[in-house]
Protein backbone atom coordinates (compact mmCIF):
# COMPACT_ATOMS: atom_id res chain seq x y z
CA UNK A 1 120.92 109.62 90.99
CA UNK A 2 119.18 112.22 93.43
CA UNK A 3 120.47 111.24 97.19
CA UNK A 4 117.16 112.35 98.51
CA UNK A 5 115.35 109.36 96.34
CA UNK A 6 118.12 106.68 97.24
CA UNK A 7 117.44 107.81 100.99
CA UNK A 8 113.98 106.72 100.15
CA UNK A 9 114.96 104.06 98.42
CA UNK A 10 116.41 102.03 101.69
CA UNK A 11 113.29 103.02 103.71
CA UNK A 12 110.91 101.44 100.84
CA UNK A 13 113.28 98.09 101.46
CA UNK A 14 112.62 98.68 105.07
CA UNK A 15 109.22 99.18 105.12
CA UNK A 16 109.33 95.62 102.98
CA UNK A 17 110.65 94.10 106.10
CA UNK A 18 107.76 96.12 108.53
CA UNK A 19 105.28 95.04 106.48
CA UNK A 20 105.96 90.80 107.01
CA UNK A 21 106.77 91.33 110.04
CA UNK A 22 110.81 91.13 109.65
CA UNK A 23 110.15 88.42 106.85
CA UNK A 24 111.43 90.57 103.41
CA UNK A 25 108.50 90.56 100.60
CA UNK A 26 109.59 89.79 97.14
CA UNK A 27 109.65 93.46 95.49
CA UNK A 28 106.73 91.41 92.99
CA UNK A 29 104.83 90.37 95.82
CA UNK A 30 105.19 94.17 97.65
CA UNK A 31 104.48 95.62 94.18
CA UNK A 32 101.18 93.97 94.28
CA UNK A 33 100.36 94.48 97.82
CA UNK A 34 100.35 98.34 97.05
CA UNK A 35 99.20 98.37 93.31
CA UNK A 36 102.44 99.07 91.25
CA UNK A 37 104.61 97.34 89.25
CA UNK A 38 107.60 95.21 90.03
CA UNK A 39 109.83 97.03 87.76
CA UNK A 40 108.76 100.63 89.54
CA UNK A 41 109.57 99.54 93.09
CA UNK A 42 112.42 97.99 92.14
CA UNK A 43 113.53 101.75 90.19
CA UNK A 44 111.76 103.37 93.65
CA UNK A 45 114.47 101.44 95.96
CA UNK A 46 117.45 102.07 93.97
CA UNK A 47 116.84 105.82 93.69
CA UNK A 48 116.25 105.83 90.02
CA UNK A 49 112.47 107.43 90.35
CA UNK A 50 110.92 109.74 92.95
CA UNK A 51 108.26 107.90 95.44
CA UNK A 52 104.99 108.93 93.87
CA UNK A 53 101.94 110.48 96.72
CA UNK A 54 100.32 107.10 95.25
CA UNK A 55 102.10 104.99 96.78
CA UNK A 56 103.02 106.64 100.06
CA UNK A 57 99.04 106.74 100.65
CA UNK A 58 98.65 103.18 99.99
CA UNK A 59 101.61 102.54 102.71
CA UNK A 60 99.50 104.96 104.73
CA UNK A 61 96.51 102.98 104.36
CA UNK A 62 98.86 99.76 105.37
CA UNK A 63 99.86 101.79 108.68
CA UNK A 64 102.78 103.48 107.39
CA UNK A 65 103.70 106.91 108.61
CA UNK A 66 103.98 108.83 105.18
CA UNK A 67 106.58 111.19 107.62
CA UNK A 68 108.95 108.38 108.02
């Protein structure tokens, strides 16, 4: 596994956390707040797949800074 993704990986948990307000999201229910699959953010978090510019805009939309 690429380091870089698995960096990203433990911010997309994070930004689980951010999101309800320090409450963790099921990856199913975060997978449906920004339109993917459970089985992609749970391959997104663990550093098996690059973050797709999909889903960084819809955390942008969700107040996210896509730099973070």
């Amino acid at each position: 596994m690429d380091e870089y993704n698995i960096q990203i990986g433990k911010r997309l948990r994070l930004i689980r956390e951010i999101i309800n307000e320090g409450g963790k999201l099921s990856s199913e229910q975060f997978a449906y707040l920004v339109n993917e699959s459970k089985d992609k953010i749970i391959n997104y978090e663990l550093g098996r797949s690059a973050v797709p510019v999909k889903l960084i805009y819809e955390l942008y939309k969700r107040g996210i800074n896509p730099t973070f």
